[in-house]
C-alpha atoms as a PDB file:
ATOM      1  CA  UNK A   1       5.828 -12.722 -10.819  1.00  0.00           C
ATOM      2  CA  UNK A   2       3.546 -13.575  -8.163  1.00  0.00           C
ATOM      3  CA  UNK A   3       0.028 -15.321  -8.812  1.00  0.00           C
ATOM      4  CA  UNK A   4      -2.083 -16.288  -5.993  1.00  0.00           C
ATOM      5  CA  UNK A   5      -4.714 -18.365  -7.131  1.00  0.00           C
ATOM      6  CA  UNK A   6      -7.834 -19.488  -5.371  1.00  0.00           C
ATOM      7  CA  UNK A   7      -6.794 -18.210  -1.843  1.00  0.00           C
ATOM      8  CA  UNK A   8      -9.076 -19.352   0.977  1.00  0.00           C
ATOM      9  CA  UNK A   9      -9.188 -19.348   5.031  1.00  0.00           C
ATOM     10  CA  UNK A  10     -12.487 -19.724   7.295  1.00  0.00           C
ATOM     11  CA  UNK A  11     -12.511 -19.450  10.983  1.00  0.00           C
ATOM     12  CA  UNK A  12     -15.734 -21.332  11.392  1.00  0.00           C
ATOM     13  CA  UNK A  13     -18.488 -19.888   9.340  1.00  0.00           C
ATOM     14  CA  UNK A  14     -16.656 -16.508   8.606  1.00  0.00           C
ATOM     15  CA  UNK A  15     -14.397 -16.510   6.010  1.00  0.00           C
ATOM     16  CA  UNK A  16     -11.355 -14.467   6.430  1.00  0.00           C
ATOM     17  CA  UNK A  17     -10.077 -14.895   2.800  1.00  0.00           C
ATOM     18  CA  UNK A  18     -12.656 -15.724   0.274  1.00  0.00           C
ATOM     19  CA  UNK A  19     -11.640 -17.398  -3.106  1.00  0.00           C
ATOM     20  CA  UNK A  20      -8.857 -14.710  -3.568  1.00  0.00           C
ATOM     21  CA  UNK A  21      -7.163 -14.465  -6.965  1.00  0.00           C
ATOM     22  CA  UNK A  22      -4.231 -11.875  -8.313  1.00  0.00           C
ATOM     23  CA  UNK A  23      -1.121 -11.084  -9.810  1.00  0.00           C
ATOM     24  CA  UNK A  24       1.911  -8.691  -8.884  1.00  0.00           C
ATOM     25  CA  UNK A  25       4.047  -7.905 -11.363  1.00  0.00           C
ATOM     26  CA  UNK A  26       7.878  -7.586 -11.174  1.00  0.00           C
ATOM     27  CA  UNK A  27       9.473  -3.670 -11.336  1.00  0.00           C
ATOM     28  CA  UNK A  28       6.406  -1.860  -9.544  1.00  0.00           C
ATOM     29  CA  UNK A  29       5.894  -1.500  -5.938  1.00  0.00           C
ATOM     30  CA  UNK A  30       2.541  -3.428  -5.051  1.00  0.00           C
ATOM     31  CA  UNK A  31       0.373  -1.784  -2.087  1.00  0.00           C
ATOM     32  CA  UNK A  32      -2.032  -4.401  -0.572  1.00  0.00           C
ATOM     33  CA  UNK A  33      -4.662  -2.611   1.085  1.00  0.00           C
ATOM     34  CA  UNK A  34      -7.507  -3.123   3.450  1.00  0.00           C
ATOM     35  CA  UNK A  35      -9.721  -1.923   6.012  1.00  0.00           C
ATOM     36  CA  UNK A  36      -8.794  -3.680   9.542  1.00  0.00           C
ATOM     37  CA  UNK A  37     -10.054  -7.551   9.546  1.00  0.00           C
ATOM     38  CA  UNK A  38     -10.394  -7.482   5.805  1.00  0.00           C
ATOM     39  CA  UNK A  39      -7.782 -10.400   5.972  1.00  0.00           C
ATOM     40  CA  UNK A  40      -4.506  -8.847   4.490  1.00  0.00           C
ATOM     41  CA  UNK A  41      -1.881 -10.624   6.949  1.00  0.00           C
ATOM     42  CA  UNK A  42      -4.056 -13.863   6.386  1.00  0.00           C
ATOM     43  CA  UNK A  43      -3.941 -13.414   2.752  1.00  0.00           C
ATOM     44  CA  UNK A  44       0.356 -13.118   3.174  1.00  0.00           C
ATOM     45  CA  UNK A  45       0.473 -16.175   5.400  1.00  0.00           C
ATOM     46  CA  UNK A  46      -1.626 -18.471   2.400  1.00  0.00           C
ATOM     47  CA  UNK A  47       0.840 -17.121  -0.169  1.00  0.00           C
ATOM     48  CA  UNK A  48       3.319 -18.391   2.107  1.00  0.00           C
ATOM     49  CA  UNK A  49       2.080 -21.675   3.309  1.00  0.00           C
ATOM     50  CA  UNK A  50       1.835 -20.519   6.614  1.00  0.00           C
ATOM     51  CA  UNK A  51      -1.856 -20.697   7.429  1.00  0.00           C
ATOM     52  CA  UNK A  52      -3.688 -24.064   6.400  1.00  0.00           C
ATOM     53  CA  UNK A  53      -6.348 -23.048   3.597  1.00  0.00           C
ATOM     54  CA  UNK A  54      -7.125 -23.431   0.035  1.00  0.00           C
ATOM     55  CA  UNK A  55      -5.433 -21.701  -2.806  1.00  0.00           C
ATOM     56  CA  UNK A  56      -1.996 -21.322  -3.704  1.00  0.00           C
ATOM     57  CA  UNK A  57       0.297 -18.984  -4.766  1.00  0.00           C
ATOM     58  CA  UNK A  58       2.876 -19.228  -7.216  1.00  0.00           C
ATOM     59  CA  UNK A  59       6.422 -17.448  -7.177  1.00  0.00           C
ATOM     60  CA  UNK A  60       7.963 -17.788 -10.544  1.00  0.00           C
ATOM     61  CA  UNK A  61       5.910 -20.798 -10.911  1.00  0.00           C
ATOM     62  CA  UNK A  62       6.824 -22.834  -7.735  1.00  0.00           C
ATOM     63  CA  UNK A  63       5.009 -22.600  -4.342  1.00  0.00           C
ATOM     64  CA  UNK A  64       7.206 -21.239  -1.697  1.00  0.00           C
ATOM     65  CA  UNK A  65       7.455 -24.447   0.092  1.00  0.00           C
ATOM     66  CA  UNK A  66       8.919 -26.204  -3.741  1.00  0.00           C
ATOM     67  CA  UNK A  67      11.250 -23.155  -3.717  1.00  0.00           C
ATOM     68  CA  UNK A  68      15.180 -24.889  -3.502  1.00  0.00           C
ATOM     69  CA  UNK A  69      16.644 -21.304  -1.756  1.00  0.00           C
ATOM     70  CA  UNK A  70      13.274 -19.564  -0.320  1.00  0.00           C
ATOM     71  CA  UNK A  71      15.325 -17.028   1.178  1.00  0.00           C
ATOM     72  CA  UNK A  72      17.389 -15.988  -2.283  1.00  0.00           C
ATOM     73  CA  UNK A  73      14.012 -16.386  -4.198  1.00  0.00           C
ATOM     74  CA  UNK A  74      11.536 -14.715  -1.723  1.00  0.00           C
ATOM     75  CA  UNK A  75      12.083 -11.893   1.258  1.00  0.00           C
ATOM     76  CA  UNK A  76       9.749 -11.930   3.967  1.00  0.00           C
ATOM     77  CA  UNK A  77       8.699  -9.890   6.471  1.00  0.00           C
ATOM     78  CA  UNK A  78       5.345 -10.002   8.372  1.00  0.00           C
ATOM     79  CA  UNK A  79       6.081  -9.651  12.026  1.00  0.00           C
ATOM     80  CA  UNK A  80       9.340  -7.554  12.693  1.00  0.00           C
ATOM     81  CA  UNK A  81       9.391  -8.270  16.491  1.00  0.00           C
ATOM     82  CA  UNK A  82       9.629 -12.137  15.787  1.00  0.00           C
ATOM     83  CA  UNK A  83      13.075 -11.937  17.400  1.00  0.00           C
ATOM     84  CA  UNK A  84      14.954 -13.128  20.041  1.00  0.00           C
ATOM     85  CA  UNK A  85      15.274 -10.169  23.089  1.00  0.00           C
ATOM     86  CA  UNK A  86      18.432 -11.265  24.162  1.00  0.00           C
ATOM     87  CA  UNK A  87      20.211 -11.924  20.652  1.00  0.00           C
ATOM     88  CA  UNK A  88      22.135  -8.620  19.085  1.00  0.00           C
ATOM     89  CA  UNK A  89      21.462  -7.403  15.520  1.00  0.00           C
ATOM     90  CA  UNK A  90      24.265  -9.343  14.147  1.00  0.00           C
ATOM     91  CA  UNK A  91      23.435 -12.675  16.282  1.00  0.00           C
ATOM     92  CA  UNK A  92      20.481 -12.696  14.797  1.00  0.00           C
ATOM     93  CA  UNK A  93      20.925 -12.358  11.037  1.00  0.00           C
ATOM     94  CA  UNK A  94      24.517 -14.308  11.237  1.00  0.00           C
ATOM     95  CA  UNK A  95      21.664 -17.293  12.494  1.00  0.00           C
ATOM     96  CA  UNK A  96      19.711 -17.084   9.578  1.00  0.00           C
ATOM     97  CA  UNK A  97      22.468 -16.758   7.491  1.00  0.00           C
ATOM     98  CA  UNK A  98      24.260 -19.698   8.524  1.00  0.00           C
ATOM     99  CA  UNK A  99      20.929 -21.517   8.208  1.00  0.00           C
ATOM    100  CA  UNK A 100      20.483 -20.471   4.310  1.00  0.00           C
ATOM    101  CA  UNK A 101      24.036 -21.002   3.190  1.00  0.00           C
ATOM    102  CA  UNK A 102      24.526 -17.009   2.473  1.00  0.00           C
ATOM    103  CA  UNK A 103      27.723 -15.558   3.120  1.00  0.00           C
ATOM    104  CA  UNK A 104      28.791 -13.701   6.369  1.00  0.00           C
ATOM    105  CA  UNK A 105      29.639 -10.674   4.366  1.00  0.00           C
ATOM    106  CA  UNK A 106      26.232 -10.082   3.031  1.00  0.00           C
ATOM    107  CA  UNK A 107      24.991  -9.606   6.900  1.00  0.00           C
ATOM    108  CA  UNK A 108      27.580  -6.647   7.403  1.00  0.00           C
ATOM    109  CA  UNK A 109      26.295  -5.462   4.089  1.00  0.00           C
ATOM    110  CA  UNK A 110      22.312  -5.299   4.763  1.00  0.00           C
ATOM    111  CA  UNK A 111      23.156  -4.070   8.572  1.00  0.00           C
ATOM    112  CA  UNK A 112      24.857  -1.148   6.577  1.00  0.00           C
ATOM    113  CA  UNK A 113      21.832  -0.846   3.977  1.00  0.00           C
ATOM    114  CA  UNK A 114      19.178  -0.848   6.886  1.00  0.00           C
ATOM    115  CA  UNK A 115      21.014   1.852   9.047  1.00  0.00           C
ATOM    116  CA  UNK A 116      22.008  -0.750  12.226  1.00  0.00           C
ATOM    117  CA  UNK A 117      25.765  -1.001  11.543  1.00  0.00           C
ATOM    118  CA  UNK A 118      25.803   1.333  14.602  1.00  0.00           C
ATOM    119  CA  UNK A 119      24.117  -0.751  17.119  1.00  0.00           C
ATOM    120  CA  UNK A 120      25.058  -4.157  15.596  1.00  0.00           C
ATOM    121  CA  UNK A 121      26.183  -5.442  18.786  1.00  0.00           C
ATOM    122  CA  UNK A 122      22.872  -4.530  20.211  1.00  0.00           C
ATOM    123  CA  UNK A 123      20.358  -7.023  21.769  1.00  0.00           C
ATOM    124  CA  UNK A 124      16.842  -6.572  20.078  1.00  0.00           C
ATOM    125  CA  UNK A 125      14.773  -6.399  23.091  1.00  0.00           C
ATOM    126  CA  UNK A 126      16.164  -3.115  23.342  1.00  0.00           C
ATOM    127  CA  UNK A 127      15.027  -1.670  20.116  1.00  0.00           C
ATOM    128  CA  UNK A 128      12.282   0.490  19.490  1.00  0.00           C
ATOM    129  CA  UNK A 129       9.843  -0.141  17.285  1.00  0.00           C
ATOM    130  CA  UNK A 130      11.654   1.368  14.158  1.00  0.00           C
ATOM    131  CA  UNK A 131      14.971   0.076  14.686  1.00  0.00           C
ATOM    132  CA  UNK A 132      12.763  -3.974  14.785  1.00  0.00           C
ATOM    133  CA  UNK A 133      11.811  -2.828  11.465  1.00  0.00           C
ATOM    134  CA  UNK A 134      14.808  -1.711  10.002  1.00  0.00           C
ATOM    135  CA  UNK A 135      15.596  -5.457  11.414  1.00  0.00           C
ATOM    136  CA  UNK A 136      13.397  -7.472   9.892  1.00  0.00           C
ATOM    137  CA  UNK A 137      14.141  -5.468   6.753  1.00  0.00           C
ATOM    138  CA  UNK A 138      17.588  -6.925   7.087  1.00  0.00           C
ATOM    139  CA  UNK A 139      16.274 -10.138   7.322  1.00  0.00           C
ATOM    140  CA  UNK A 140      13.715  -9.878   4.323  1.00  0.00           C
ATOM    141  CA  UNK A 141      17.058  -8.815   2.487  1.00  0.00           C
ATOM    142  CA  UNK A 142      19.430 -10.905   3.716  1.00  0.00           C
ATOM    143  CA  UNK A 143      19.376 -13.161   0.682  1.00  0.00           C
ATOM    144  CA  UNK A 144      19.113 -10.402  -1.877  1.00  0.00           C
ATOM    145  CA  UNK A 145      15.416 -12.046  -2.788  1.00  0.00           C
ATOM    146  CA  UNK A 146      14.262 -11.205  -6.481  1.00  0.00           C
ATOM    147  CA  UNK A 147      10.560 -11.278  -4.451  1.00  0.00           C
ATOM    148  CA  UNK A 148       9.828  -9.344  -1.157  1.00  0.00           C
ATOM    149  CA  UNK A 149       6.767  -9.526   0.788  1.00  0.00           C
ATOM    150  CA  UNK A 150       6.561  -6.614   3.597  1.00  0.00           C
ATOM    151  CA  UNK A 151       3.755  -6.786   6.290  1.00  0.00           C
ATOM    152  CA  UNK A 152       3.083  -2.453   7.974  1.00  0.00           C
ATOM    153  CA  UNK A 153       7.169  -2.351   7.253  1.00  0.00           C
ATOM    154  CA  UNK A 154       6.755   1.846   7.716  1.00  0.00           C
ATOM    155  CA  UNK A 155       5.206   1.355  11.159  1.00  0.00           C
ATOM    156  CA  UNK A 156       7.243   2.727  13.679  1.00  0.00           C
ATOM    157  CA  UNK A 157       9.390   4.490  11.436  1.00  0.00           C
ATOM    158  CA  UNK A 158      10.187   8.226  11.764  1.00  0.00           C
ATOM    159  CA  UNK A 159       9.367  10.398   8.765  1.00  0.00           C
ATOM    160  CA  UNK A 160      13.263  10.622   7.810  1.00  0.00           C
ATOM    161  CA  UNK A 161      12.506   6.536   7.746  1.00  0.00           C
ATOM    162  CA  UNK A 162       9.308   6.342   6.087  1.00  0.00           C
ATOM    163  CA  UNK A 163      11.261   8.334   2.948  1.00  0.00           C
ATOM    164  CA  UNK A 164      14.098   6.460   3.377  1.00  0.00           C
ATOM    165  CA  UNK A 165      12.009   3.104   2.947  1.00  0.00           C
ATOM    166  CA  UNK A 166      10.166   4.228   0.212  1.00  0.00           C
ATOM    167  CA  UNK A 167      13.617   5.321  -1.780  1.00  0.00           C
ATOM    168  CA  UNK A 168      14.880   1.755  -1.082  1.00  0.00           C
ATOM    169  CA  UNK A 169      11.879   0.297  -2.272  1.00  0.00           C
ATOM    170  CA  UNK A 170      11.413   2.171  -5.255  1.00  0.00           C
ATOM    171  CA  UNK A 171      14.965   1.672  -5.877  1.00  0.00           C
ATOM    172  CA  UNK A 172      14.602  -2.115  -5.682  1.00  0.00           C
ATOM    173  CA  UNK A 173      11.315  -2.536  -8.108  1.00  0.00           C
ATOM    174  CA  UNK A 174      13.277  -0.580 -10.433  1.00  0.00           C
ATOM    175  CA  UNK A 175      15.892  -3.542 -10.504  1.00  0.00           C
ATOM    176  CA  UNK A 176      13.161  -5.760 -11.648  1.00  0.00           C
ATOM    177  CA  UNK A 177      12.389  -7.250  -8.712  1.00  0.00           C
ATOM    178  CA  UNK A 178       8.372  -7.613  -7.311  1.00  0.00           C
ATOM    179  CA  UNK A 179       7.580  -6.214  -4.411  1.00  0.00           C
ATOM    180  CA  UNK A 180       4.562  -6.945  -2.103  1.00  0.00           C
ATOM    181  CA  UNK A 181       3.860  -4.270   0.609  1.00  0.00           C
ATOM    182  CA  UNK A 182       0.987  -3.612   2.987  1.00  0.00           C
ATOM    183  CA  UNK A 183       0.639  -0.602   5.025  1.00  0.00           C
ATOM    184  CA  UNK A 184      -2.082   1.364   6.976  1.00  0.00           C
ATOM    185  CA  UNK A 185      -0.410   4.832   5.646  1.00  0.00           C
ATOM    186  CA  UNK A 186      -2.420   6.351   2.624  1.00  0.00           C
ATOM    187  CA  UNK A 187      -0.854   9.198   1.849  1.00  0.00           C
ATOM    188  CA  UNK A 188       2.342   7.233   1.928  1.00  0.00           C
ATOM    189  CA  UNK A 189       0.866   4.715  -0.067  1.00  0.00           C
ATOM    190  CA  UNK A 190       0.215   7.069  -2.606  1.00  0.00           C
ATOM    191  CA  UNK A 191       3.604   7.897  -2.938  1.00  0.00           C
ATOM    192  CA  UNK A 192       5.146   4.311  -2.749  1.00  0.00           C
ATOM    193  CA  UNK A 193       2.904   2.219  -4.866  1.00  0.00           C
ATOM    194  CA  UNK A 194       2.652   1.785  -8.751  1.00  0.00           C
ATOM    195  CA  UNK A 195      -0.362  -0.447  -8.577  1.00  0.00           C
ATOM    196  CA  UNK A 196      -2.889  -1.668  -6.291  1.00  0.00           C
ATOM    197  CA  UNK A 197      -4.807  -5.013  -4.577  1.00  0.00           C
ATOM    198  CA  UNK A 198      -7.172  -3.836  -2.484  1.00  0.00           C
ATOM    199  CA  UNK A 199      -9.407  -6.327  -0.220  1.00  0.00           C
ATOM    200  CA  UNK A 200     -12.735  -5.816   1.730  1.00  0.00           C
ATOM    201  CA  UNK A 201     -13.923  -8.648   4.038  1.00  0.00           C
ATOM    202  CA  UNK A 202     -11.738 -11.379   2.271  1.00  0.00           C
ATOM    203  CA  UNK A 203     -12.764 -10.758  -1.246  1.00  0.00           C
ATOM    204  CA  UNK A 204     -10.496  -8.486  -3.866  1.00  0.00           C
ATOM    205  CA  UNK A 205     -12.169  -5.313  -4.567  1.00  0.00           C
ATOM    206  CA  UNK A 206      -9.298  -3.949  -7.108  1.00  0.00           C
ATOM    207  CA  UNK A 207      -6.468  -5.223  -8.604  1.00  0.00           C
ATOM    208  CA  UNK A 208      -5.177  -2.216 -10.723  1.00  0.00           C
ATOM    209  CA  UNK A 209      -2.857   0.695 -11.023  1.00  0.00           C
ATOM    210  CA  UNK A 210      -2.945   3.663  -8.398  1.00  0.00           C
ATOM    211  CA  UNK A 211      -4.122   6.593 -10.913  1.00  0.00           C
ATOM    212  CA  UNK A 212      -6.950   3.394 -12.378  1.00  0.00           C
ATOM    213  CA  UNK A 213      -7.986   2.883  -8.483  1.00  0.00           C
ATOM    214  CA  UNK A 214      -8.354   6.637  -7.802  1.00  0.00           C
ATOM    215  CA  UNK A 215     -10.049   7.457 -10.871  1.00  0.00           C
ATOM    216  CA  UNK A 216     -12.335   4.757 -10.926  1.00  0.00           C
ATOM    217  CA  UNK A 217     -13.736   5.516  -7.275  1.00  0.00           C
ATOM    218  CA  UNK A 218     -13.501   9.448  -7.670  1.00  0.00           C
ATOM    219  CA  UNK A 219     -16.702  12.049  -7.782  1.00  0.00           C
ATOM    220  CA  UNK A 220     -15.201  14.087 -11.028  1.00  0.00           C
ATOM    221  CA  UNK A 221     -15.665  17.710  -9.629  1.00  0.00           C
ATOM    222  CA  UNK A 222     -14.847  21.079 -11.140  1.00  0.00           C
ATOM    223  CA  UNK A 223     -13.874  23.883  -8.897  1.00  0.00           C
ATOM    224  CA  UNK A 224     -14.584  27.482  -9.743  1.00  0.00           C
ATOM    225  CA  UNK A 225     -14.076  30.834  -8.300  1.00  0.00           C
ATOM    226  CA  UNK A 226     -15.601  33.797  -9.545  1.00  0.00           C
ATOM    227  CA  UNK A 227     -16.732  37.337  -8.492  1.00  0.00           C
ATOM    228  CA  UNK A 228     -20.315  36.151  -8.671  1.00  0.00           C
ATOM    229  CA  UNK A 229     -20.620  32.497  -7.244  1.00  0.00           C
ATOM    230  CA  UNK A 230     -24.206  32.484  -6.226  1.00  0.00           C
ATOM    231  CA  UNK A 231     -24.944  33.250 -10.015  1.00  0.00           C
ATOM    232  CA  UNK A 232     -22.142  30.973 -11.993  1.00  0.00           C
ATOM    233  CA  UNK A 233     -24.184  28.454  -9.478  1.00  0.00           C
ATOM    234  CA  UNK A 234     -27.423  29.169 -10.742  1.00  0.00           C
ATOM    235  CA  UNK A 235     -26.388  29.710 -14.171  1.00  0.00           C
ATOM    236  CA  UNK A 236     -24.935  26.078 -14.670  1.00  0.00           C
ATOM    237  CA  UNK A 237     -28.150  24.724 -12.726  1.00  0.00           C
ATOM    238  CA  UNK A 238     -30.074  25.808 -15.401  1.00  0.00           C
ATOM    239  CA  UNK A 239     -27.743  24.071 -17.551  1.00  0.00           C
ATOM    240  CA  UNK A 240     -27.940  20.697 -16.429  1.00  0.00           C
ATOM    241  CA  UNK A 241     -24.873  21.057 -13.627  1.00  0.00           C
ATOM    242  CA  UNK A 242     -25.048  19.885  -9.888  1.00  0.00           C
ATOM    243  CA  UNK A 243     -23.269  23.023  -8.529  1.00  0.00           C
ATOM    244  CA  UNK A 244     -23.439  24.667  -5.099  1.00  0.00           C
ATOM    245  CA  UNK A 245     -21.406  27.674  -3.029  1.00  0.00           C
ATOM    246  CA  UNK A 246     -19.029  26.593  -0.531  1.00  0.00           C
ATOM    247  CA  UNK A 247     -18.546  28.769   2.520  1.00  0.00           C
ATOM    248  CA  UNK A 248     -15.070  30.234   1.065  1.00  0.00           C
ATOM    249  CA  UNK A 249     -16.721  31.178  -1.937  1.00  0.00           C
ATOM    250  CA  UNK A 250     -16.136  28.377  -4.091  1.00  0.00           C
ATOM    251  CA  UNK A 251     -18.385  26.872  -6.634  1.00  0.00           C
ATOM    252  CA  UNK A 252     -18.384  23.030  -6.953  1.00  0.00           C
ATOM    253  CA  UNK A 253     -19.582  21.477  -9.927  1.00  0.00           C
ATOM    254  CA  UNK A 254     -19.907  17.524 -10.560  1.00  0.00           C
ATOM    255  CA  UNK A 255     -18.619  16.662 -13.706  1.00  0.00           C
ATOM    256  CA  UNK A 256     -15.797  16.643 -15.948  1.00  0.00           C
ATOM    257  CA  UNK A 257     -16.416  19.353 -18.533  1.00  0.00           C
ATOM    258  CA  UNK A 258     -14.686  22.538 -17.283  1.00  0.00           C
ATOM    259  CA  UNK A 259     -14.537  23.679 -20.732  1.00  0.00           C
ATOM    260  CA  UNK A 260     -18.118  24.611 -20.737  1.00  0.00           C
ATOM    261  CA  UNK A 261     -18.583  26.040 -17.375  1.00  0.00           C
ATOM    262  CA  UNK A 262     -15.708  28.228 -18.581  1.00  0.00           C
ATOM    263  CA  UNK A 263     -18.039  28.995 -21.988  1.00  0.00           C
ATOM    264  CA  UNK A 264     -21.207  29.462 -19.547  1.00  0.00           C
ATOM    265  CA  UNK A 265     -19.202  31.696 -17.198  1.00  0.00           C
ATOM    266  CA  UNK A 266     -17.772  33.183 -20.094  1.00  0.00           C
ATOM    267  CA  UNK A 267     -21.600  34.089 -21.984  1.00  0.00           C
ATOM    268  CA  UNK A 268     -22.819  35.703 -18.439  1.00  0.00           C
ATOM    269  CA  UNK A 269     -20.208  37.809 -18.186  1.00  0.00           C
ATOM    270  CA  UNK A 270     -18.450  36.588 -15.181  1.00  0.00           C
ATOM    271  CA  UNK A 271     -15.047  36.761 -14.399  1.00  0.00           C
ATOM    272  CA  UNK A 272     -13.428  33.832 -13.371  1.00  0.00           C
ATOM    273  CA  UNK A 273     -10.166  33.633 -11.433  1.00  0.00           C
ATOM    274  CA  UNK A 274     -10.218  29.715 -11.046  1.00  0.00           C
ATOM    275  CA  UNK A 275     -11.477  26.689 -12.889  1.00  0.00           C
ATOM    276  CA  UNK A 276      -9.263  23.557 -12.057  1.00  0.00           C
ATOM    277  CA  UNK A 277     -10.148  19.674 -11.828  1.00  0.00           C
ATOM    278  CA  UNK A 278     -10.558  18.728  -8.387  1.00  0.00           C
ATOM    279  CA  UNK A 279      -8.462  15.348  -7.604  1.00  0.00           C
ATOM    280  CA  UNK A 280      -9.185  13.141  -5.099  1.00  0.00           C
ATOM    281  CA  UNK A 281      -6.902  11.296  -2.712  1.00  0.00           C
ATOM    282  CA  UNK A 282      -5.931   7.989  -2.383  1.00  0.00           C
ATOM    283  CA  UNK A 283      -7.352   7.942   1.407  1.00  0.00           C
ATOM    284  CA  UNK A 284     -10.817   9.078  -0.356  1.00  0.00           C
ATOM    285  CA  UNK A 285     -10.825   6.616  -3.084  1.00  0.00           C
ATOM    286  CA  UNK A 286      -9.742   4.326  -0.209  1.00  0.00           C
ATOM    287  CA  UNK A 287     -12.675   4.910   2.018  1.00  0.00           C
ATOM    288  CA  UNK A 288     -15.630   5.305  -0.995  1.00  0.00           C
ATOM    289  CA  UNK A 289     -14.009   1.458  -2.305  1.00  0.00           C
ATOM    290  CA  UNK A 290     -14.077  -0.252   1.063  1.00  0.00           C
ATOM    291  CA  UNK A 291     -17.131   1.676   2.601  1.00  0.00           C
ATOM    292  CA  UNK A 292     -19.231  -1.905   2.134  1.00  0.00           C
ATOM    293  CA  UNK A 293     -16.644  -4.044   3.957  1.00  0.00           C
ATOM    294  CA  UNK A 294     -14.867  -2.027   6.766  1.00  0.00           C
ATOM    295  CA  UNK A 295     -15.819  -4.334   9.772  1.00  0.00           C
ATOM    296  CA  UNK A 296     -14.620  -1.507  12.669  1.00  0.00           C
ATOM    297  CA  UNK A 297     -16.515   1.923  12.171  1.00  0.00           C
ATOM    298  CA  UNK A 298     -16.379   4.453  14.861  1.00  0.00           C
ATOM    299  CA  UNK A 299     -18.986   7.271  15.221  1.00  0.00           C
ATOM    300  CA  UNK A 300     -18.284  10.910  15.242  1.00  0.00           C
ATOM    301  CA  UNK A 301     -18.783  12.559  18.937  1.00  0.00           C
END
């Protein structure tokens, strides 16, 4: 269990974190989401004691710097290019081994687990961006952590990867262990994550499961199709509905309560050929929960 109490950071007047408080539960996968500048990577350095601030976070009820083994209690991995050039795969995890007691063997093991037993003689500065990843995954894991905390660890990755990543991760929350992951990628997000903590300019704006966050910032819409749009349209207008005709033909009702646009439809003698609850995305729930906060906001052309 992870509970970050209190969590605070200013640069000047502006706070970047602001009196931030959750908990992430062992045996889910965790997505921490944000617009840019919403304060995300700040938030992971507090938990870690890595920024100065107020706050603190608790990992199994210690901070991470009362932890006796931090690196067989908590993985870490915000910045996967935090590596020597010149040092090769193996150099560089047989370091940090050697510097946290853990057995050689175990750095031959997570080489294998990330994919880099190929290329383990390989200096780092030659990696691309994918293979640092797959890297600093090996170094998040190189304890076997019951905790992990993963900073954009998809970026880079090739779609083969991204899957792969999300199958180890998945794979490791079912073990029991808690997982703390960040990412920029939505739709993967929406396959990765059990539950939510979602931050606007510092502050927590949810702190929930992924089907709670969706529903919770959906527009509940019915769609229908129907050899007569124009009048199933008018007909539930007349009934209370907000209903219009989309260009393909479809008719969009707000609401929840297909079972009586199917009884209206039904009454006027209109076939219908389609009634189904329109979902919405994670990206849209995304946008309509953070549309207050998002600090960098382009303009169409």
């Amino acid at each position: 269990m992870i509970q970050a109490r209190g969590l605070g950071k200013r640069y000047g007047d502006v706070p970047a974190v602001d009196n931030l408080s959750f908990d992430v539960r062992p045996g889910v996968v965790t997505g921490f989401l944000g617009p840019n500048g919403a304060g995300k990577s700040t938030t992971m350095r507090l938990m870690l004691g890595l920024d100065h601030g107020s706050g603190r976070t608790l990992f199994d009820g210690q901070t991470y710097a009362e932890l006796d083994d931090p690196l067989r209690s908590v993985g870490v991995m915000l910045d996967a290019r935090s590596v020597h050039p010149k040092r090769t795969a193996l150099g560089h995890l047989r370091m940090i081994a050697a510097g946290a007691g853990i057995c050689p063997s175990r750095v031959d093991e997570v080489l294998g687990l990330v994919g880099l037993s190929n290329v383990a003689d390989k200096r780092a500065g030659g990696f691309s961006l994918g293979m640092q990843q797959r890297l600093g995954l090996a170094a998040a894991l190189l304890g076997d952590p019951a905790t992990l905390i993963l900073d954009e660890p998809a970026n880079g990755l090739d779609p083969e990867g991204v899957r792969w990543l999300r199958d180890l991760l998945k794979g490791l929350a079912r073990e029991g262990r808690t997982i703390l992951v960040s990412s920029h990628l939505l739709n993967e997000m929406a396959h990765l994550a059990d539950s939510l903590i979602v931050i606007g300019a510092g502050r927590l704006l949810a702190a929930e499961s992924v089907s709670e966050f969706v529903s919770r910032n959906s527009a509940q819409r019915i769609v229908a199709r129907t050899d007569s749009p124009e009048a199933l349209a008018e007909i539930l207008g007349r009934n209370g509905f907000r209903a219009h005709v989309e260009p393909g033909g479809a008719v969009v009702v707000e609401g929840h309560d297909s079972k009586r646009v199917a009884e209206l439809a039904l009454g006027a003698g209109l076939l219908v050929t389609e009634l189904t609850q329109a979902r919405t995305s994670l990206e849209d729930a995304f946008f309509h929960a953070t549309a207050d906060s998002a600090q960098f906001r382009g303009h169409a052309a």
